[in-house]
PDB file of N, CA and C in Angstrom:
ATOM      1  N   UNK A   1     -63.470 -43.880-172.222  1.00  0.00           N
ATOM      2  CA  UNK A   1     -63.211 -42.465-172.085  1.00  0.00           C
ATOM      3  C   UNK A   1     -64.155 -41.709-173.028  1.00  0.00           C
ATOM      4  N   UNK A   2     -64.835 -40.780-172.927  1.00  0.00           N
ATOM      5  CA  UNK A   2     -65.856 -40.019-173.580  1.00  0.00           C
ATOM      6  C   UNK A   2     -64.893 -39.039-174.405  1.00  0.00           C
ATOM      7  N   UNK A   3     -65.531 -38.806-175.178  1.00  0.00           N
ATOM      8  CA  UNK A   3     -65.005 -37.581-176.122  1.00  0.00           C
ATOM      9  C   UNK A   3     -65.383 -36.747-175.991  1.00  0.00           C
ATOM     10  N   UNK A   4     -63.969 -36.030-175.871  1.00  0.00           N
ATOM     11  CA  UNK A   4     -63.763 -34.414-175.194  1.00  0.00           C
ATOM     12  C   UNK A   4     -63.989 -33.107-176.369  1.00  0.00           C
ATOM     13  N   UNK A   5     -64.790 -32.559-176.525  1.00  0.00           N
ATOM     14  CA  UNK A   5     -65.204 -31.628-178.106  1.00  0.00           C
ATOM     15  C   UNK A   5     -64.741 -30.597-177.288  1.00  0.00           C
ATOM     16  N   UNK A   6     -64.891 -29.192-178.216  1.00  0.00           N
ATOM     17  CA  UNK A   6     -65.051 -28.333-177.892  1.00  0.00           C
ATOM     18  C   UNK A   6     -65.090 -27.797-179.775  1.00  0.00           C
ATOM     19  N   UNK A   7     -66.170 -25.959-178.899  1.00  0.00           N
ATOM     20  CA  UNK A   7     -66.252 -25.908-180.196  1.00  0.00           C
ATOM     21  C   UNK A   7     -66.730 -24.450-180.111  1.00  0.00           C
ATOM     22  N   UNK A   8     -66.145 -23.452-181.305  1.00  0.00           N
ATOM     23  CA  UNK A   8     -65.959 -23.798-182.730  1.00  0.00           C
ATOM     24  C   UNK A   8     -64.783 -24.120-182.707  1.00  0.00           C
ATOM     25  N   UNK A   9     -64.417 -24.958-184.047  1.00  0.00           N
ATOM     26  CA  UNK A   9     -63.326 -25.756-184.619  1.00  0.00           C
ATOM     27  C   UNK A   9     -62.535 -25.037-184.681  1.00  0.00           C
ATOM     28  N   UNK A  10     -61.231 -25.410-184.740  1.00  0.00           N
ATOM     29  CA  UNK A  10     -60.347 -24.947-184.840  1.00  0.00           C
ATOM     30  C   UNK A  10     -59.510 -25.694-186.212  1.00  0.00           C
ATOM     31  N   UNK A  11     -59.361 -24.619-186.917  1.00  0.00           N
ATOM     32  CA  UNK A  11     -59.237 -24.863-188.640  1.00  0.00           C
ATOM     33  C   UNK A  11     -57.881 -24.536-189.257  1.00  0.00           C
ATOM     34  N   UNK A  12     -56.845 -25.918-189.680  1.00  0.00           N
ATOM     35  CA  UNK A  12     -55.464 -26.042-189.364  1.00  0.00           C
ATOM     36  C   UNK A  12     -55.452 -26.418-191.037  1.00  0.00           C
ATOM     37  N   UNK A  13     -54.213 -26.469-191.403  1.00  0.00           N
ATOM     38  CA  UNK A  13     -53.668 -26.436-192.626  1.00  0.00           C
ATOM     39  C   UNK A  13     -53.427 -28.320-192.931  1.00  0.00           C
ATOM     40  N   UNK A  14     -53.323 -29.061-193.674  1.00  0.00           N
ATOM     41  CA  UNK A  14     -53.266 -30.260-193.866  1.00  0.00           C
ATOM     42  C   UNK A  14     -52.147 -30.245-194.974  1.00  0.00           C
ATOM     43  N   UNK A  15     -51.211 -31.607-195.448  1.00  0.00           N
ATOM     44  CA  UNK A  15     -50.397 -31.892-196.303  1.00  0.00           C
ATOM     45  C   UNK A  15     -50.785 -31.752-197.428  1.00  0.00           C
ATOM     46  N   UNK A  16     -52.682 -31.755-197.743  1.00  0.00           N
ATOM     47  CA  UNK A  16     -53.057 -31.931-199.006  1.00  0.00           C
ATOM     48  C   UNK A  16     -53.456 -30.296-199.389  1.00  0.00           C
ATOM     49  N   UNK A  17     -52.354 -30.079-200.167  1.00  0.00           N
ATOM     50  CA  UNK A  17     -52.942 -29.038-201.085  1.00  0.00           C
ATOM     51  C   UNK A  17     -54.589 -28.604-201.371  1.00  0.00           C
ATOM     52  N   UNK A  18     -55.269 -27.261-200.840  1.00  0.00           N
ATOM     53  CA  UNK A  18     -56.726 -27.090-200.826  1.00  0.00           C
ATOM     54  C   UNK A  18     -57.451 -27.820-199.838  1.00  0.00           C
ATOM     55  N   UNK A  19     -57.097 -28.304-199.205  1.00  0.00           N
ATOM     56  CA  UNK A  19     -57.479 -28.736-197.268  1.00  0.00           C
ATOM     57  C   UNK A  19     -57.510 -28.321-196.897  1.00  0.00           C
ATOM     58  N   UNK A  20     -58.960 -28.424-196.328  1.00  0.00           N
ATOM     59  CA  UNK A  20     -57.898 -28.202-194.384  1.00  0.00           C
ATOM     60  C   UNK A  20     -58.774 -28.990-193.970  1.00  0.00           C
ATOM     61  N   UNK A  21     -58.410 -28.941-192.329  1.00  0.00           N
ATOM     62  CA  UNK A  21     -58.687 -29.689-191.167  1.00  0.00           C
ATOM     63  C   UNK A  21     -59.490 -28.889-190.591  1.00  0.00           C
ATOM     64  N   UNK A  22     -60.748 -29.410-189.354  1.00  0.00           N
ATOM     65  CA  UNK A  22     -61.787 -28.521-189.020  1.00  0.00           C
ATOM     66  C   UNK A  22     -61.269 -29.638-187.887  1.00  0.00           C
ATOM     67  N   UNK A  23     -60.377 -28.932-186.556  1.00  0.00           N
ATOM     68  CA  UNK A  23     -60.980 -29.843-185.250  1.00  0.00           C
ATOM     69  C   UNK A  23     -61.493 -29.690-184.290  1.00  0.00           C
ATOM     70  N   UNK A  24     -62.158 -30.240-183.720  1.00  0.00           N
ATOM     71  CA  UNK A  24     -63.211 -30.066-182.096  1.00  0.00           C
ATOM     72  C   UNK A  24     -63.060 -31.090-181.279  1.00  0.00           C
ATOM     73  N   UNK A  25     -62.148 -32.098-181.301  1.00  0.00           N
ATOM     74  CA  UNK A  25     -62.075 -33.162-180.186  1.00  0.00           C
ATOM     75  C   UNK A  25     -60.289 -32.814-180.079  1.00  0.00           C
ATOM     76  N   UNK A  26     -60.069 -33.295-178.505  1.00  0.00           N
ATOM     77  CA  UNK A  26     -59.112 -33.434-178.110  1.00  0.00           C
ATOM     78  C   UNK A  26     -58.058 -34.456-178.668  1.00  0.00           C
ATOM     79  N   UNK A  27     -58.322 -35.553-178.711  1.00  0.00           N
ATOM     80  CA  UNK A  27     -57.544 -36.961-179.558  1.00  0.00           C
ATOM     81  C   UNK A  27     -57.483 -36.798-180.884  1.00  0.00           C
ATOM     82  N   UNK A  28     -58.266 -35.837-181.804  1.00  0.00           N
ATOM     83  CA  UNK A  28     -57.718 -35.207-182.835  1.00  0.00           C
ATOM     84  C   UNK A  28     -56.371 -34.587-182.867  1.00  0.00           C
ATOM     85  N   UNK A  29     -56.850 -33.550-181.991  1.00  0.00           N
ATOM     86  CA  UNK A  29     -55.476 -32.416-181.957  1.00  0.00           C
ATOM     87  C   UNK A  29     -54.549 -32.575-181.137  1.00  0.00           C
ATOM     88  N   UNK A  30     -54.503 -34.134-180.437  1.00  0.00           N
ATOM     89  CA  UNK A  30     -53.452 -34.480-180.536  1.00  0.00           C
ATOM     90  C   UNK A  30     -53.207 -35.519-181.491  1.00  0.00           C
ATOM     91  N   UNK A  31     -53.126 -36.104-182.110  1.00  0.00           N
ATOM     92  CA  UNK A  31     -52.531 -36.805-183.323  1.00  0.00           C
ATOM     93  C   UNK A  31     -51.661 -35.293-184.236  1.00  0.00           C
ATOM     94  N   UNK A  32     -52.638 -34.478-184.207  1.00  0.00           N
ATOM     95  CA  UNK A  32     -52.366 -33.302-185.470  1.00  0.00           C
ATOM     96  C   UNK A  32     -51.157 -32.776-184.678  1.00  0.00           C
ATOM     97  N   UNK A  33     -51.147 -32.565-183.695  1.00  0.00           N
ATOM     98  CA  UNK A  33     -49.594 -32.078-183.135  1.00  0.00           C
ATOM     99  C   UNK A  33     -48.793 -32.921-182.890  1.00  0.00           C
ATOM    100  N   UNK A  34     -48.813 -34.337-182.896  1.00  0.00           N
ATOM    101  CA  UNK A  34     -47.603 -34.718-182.978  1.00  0.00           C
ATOM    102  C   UNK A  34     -46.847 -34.568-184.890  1.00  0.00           C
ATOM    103  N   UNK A  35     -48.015 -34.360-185.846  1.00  0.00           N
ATOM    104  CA  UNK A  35     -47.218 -34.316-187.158  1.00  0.00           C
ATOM    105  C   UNK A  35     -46.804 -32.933-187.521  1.00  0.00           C
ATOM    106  N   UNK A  36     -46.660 -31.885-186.855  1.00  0.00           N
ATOM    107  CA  UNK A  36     -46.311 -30.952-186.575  1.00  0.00           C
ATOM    108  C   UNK A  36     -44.517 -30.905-186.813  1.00  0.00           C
ATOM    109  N   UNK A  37     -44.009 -29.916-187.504  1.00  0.00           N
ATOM    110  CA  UNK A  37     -42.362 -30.634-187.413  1.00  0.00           C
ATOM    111  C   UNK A  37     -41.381 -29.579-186.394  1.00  0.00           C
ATOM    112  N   UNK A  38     -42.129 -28.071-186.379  1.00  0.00           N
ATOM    113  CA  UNK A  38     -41.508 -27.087-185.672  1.00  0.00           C
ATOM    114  C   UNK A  38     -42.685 -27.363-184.308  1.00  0.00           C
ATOM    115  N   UNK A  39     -42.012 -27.227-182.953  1.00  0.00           N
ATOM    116  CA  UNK A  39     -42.313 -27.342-181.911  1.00  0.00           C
ATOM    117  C   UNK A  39     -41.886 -26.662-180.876  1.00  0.00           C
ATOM    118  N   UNK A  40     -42.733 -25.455-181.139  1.00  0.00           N
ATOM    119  CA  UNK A  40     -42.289 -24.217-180.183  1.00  0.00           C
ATOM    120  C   UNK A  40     -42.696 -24.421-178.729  1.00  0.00           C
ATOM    121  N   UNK A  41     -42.744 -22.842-177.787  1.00  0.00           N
ATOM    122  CA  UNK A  41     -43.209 -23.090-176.581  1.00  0.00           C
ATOM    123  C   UNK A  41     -44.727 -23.577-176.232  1.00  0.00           C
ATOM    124  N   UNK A  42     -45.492 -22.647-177.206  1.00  0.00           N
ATOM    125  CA  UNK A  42     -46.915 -22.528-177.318  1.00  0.00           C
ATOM    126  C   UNK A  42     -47.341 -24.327-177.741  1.00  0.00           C
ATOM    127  N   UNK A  43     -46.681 -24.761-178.556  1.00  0.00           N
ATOM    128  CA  UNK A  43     -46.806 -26.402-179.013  1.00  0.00           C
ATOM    129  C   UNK A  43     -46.354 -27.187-177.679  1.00  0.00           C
ATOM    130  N   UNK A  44     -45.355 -26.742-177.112  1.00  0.00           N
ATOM    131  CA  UNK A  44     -45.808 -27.815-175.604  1.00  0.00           C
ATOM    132  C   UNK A  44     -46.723 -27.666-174.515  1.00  0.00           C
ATOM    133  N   UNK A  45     -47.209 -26.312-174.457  1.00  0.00           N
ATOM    134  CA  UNK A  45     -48.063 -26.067-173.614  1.00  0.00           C
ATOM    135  C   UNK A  45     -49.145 -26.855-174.163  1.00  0.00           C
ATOM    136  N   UNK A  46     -49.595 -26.958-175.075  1.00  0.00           N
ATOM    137  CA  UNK A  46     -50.493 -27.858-175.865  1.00  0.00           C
ATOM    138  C   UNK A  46     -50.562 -29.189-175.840  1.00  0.00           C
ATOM    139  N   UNK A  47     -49.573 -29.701-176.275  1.00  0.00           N
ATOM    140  CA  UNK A  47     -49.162 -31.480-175.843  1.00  0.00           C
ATOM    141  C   UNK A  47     -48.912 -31.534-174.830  1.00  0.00           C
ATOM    142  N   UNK A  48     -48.997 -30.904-173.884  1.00  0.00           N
ATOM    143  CA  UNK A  48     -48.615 -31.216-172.003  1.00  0.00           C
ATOM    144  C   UNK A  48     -49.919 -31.356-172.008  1.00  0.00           C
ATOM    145  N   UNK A  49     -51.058 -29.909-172.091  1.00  0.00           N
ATOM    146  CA  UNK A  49     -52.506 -30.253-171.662  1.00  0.00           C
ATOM    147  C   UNK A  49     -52.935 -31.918-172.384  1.00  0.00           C
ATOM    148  N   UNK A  50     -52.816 -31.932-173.077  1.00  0.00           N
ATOM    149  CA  UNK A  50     -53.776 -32.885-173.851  1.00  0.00           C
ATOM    150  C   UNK A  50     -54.572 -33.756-172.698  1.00  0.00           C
ATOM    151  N   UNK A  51     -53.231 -34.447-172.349  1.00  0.00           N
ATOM    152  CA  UNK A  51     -54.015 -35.088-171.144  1.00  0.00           C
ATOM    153  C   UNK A  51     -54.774 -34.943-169.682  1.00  0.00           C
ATOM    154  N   UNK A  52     -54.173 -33.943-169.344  1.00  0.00           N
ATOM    155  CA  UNK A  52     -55.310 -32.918-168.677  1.00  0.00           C
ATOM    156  C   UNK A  52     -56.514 -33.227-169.278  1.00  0.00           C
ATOM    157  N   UNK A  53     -56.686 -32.300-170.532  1.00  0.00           N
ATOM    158  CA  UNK A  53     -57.759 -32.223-171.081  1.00  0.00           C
ATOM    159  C   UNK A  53     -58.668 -33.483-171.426  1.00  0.00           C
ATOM    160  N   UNK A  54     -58.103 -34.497-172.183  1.00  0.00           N
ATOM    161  CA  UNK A  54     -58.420 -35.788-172.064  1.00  0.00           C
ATOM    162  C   UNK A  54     -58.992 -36.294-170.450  1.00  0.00           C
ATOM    163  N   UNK A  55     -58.511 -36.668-169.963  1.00  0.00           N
ATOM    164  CA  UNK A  55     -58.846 -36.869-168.935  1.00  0.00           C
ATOM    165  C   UNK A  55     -60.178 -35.933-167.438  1.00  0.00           C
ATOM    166  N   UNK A  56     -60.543 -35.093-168.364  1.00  0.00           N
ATOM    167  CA  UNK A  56     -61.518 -34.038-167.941  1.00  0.00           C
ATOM    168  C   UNK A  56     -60.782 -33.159-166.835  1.00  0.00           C
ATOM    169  N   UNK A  57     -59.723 -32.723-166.574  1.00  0.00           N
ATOM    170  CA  UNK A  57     -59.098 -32.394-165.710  1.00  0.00           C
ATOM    171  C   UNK A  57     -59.017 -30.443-166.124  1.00  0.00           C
ATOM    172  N   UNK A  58     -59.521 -29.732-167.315  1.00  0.00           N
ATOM    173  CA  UNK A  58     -58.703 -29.089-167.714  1.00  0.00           C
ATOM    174  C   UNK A  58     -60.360 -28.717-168.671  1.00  0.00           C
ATOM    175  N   UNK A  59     -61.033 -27.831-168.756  1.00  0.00           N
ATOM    176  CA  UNK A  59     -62.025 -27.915-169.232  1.00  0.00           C
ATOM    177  C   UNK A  59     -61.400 -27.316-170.548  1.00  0.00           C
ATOM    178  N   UNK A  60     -62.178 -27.997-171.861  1.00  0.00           N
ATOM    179  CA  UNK A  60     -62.363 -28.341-173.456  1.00  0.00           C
ATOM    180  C   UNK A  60     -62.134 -27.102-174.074  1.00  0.00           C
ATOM    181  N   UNK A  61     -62.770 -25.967-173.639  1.00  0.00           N
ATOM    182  CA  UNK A  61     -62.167 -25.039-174.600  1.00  0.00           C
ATOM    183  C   UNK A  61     -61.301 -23.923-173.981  1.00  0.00           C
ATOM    184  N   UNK A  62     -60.612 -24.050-172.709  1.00  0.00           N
ATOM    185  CA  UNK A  62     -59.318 -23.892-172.462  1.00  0.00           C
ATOM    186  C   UNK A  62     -58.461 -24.805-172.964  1.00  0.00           C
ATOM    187  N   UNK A  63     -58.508 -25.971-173.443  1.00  0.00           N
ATOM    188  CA  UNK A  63     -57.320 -26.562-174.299  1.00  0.00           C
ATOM    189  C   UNK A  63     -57.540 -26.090-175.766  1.00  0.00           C
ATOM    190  N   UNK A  64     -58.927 -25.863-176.158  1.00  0.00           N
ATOM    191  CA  UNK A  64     -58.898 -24.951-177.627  1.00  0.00           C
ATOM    192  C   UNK A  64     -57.689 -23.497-177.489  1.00  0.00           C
ATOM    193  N   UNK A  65     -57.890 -22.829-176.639  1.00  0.00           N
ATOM    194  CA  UNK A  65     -57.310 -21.768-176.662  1.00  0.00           C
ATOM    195  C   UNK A  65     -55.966 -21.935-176.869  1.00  0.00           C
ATOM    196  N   UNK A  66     -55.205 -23.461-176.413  1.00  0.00           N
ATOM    197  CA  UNK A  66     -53.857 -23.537-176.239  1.00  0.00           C
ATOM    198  C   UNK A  66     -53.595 -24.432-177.554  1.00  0.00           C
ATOM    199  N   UNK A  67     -54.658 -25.017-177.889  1.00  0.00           N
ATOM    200  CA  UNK A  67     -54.535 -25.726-179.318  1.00  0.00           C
ATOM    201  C   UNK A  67     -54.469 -24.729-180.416  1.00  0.00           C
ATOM    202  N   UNK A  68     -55.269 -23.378-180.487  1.00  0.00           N
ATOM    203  CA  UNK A  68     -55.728 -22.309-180.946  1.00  0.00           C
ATOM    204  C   UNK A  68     -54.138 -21.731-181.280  1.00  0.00           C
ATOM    205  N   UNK A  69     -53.591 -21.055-180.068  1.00  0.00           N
ATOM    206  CA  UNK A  69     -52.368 -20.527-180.314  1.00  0.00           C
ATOM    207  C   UNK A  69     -51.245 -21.453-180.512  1.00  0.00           C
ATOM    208  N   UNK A  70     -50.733 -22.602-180.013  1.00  0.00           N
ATOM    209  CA  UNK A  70     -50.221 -23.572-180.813  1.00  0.00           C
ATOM    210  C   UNK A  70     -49.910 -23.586-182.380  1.00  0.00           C
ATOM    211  N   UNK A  71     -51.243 -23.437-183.054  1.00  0.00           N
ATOM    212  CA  UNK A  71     -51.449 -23.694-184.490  1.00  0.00           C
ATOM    213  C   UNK A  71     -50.803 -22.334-185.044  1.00  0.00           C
ATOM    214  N   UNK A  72     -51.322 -20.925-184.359  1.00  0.00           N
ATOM    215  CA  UNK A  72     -50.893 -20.194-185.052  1.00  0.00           C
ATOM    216  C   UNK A  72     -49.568 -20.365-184.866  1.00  0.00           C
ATOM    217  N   UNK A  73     -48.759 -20.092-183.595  1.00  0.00           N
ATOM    218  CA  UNK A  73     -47.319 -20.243-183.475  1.00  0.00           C
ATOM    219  C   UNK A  73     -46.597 -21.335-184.253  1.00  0.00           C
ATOM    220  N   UNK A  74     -47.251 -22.214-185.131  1.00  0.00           N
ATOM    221  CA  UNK A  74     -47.121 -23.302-185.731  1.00  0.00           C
ATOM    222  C   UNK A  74     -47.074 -22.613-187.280  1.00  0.00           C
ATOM    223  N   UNK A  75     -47.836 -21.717-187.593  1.00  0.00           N
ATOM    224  CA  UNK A  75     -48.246 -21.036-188.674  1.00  0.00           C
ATOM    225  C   UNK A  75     -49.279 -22.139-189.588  1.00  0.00           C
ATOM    226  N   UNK A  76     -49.940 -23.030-189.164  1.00  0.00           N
ATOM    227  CA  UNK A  76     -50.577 -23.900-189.274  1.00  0.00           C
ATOM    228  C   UNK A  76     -52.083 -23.495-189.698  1.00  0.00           C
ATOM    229  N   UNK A  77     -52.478 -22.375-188.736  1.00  0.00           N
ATOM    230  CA  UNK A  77     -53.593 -21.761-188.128  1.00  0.00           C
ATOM    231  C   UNK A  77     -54.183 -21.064-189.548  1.00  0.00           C
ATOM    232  N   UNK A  78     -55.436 -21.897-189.768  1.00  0.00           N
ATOM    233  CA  UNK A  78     -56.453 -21.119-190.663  1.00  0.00           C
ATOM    234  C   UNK A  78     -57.813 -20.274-190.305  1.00  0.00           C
ATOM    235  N   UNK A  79     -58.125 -19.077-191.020  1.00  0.00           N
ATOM    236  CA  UNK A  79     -59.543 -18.962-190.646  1.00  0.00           C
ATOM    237  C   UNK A  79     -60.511 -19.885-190.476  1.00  0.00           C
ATOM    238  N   UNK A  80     -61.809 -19.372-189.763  1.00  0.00           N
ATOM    239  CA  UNK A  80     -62.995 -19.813-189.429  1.00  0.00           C
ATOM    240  C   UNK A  80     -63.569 -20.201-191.263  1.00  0.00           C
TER     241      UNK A  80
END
């Protein structure tokens, strides 16, 4: 399976204090949403695409957009 990017990154908050996360592949942001602990609407629209997206079904930065708002609805969501 090829790796699915898209880009610019999308820049999420991490456990480690003064982190963050910069992501652009799909199999990233999903790992990063399953450690997610609040899982709103916007967070399943997100983990439903994945595989869409994975699977080229669902072009790369229309799943940014849903990874994008996800994070914020997550409050996760950092600047560029």
């Amino acid at each position: 399976m090829p790796l699915r990017c898209f880009n610019p990154p999308v820049y999420v908050k991490t456990d480690r204090p003064g982190f963050r996360l910069g992501i652009s592949r799909i199999d990233t942001a999903a790992e990063e949403l399953l450690k997610w602990s609040n899982r709103g609407p916007k967070w399943r629209l997100a983990a439903e695409a994945c595989l869409t997206a994975m699977d080229g079904k669902m072009p790369t930065n229309d799943f940014r957009v849903l990874f994008e708002d996800a994070a914020e609805e997550e409050e996760m969501l950092l600047p560029d």
